[in-house]
C-alpha atoms as a PDB file:
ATOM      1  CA  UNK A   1      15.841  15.394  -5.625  1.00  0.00           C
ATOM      2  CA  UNK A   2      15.789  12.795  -8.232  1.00  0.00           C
ATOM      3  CA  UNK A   3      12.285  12.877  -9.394  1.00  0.00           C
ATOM      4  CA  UNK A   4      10.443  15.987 -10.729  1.00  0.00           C
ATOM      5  CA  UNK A   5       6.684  16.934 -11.117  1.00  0.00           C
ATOM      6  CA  UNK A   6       5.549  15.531 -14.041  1.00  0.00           C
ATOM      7  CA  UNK A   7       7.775  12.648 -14.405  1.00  0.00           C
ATOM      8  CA  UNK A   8       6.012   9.286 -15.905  1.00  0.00           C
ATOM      9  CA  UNK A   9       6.864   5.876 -14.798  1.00  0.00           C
ATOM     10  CA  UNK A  10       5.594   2.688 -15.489  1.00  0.00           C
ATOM     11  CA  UNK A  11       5.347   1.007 -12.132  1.00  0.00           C
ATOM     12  CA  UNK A  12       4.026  -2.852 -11.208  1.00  0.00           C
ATOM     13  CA  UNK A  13       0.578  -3.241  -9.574  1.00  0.00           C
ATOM     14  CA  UNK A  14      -0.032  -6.035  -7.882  1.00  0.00           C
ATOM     15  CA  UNK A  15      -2.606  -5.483  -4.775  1.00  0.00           C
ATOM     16  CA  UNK A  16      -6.195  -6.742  -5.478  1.00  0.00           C
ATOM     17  CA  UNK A  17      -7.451  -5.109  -3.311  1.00  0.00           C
ATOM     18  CA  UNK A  18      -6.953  -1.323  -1.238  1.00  0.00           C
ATOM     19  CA  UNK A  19      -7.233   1.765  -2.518  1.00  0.00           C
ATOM     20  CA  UNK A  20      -6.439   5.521  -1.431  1.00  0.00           C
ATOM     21  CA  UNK A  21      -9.745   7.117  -0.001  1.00  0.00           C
ATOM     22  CA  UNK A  22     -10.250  10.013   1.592  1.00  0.00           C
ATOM     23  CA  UNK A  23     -13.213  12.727   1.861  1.00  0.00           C
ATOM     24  CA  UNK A  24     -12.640  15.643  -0.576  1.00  0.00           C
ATOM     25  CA  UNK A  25     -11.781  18.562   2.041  1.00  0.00           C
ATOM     26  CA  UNK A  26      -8.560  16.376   3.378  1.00  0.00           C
ATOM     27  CA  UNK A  27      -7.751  15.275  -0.459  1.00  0.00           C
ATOM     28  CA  UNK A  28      -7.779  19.469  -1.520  1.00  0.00           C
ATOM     29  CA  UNK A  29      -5.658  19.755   2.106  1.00  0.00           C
ATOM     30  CA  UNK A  30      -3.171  16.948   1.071  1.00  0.00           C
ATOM     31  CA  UNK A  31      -3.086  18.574  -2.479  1.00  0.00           C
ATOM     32  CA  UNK A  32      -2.233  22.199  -1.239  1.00  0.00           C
ATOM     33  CA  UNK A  33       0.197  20.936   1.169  1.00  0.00           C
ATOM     34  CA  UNK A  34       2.289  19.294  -1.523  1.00  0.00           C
ATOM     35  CA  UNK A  35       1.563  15.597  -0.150  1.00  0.00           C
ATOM     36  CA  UNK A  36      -0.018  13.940  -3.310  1.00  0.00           C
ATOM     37  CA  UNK A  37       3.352  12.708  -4.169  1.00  0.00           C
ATOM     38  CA  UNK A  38       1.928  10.553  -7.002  1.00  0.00           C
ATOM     39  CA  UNK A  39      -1.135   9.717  -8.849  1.00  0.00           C
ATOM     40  CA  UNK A  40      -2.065   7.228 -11.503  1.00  0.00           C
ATOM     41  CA  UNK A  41      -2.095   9.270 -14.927  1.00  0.00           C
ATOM     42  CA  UNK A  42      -3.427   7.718 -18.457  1.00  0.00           C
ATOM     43  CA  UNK A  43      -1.029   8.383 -21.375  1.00  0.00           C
ATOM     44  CA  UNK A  44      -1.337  11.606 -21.973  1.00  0.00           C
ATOM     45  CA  UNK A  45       0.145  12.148 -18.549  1.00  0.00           C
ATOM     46  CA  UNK A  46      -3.329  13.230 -16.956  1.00  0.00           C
ATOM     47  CA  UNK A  47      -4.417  12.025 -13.828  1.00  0.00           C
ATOM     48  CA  UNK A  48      -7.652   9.261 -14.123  1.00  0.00           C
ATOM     49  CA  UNK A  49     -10.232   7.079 -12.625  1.00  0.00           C
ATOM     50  CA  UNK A  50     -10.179   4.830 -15.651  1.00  0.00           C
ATOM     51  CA  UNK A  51      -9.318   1.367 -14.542  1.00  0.00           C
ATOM     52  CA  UNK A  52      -6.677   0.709 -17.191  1.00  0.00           C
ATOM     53  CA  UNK A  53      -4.445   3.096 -15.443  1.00  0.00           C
ATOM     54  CA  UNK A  54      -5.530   3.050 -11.806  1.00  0.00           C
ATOM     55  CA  UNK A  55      -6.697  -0.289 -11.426  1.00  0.00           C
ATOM     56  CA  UNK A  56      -8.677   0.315  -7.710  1.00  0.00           C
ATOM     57  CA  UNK A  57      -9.983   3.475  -8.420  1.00  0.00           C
ATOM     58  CA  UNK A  58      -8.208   5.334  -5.662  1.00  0.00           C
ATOM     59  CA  UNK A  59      -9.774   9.340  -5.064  1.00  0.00           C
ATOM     60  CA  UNK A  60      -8.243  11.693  -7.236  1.00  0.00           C
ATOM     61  CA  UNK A  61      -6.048   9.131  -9.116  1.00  0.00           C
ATOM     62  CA  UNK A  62      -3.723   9.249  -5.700  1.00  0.00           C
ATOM     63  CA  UNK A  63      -1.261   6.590  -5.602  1.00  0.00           C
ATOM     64  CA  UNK A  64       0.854   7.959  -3.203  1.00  0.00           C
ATOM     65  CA  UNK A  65       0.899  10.376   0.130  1.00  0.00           C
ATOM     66  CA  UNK A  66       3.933  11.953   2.129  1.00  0.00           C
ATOM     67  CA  UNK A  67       3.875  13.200   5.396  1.00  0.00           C
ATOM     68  CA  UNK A  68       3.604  16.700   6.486  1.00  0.00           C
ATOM     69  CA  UNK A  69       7.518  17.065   6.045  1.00  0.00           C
ATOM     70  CA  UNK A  70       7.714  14.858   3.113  1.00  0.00           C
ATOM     71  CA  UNK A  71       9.833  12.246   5.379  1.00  0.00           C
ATOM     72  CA  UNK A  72       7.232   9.220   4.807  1.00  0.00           C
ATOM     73  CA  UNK A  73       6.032   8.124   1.679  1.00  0.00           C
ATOM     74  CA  UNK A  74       3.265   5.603   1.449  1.00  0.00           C
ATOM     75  CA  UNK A  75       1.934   4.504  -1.882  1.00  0.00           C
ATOM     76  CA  UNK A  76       0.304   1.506  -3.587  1.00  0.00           C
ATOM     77  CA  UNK A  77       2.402   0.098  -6.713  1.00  0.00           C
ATOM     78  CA  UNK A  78       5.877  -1.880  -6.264  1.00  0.00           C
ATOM     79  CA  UNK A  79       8.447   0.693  -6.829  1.00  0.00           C
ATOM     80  CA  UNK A  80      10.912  -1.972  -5.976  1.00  0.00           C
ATOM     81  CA  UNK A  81      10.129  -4.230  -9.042  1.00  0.00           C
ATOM     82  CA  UNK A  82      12.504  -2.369 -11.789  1.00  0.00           C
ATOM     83  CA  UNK A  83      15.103  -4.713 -12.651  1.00  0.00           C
ATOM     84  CA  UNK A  84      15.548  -4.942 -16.269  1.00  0.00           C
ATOM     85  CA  UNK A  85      14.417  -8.745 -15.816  1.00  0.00           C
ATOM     86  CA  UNK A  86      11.033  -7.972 -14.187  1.00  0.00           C
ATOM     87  CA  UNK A  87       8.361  -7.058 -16.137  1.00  0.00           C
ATOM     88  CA  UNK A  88      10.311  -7.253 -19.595  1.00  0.00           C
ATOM     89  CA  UNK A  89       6.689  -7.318 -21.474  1.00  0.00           C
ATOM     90  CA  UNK A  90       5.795  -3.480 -20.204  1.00  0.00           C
ATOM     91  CA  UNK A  91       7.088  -0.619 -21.531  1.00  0.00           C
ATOM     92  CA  UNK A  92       7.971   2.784 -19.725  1.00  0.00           C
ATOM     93  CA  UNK A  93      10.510   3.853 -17.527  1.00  0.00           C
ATOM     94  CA  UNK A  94       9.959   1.776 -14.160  1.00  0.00           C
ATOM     95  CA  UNK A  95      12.737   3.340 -11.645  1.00  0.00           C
ATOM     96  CA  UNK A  96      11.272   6.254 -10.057  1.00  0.00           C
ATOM     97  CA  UNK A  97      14.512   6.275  -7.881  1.00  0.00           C
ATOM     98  CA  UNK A  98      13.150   6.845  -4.934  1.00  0.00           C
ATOM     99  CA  UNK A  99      15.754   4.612  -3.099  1.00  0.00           C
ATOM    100  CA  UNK A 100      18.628   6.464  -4.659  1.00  0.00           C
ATOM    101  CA  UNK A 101      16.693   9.608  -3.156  1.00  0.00           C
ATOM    102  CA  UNK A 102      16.418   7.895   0.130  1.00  0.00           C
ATOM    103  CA  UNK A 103      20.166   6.585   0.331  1.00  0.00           C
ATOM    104  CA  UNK A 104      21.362  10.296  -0.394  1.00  0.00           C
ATOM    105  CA  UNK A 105      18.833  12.185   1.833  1.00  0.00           C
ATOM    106  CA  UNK A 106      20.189   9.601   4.476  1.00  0.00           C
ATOM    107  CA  UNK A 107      24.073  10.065   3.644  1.00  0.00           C
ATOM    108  CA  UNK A 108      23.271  13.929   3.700  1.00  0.00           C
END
């Protein structure tokens, strides 16, 4: 695993529109289960509604959701956009190195 709870990354937003909602019940169930694999956090690190750091106001500052076995990932922001060319105005570490993770889970 490449990533660990409480890791901080600076990651691109670009949709205008979308957002994670659920009702409360399944976000607690998602949340016990371990599938809240990320959230949009202010900069103390905290997760938050305030639009500067999660721009649609997805429930419970989730940016991201895994499956029951943690095999799928869906989430909102362009991990994908980390070159050292894109975004050179933004500060923060942008590779959350999730496609290194998935290239070694895969190679086993």
């Amino acid at each position: 695993m490449h990533a660990q709870v409480g890791d901080i990354h600076t990651v691109p937003v670009s949709h205008g529109e979308g957002r994670f909602v659920a009702p409360d019940e399944l976000i607690k169930q998602l949340a016990a289960n371990g599938q809240v694999a990320t959230q949009y956090v202010d900069l103390g690190g905290d997760a938050t509604l305030n639009i500067r750091f999660n721009p649609n106001a997805s429930y419970a500052a989730i940016e991201g959701i895994t499956s029951p076995d943690g095999r799928v990932l869906g989430k909102m922001c362009h991990s994908e956009r980390k070159g050292s060319y894109v975004c050179k105005n933004v500060e923060g570490d942008k590779d959350q190195l999730i496609f290194k993770g998935a290239v070694d889970y895969f190679r086993g």
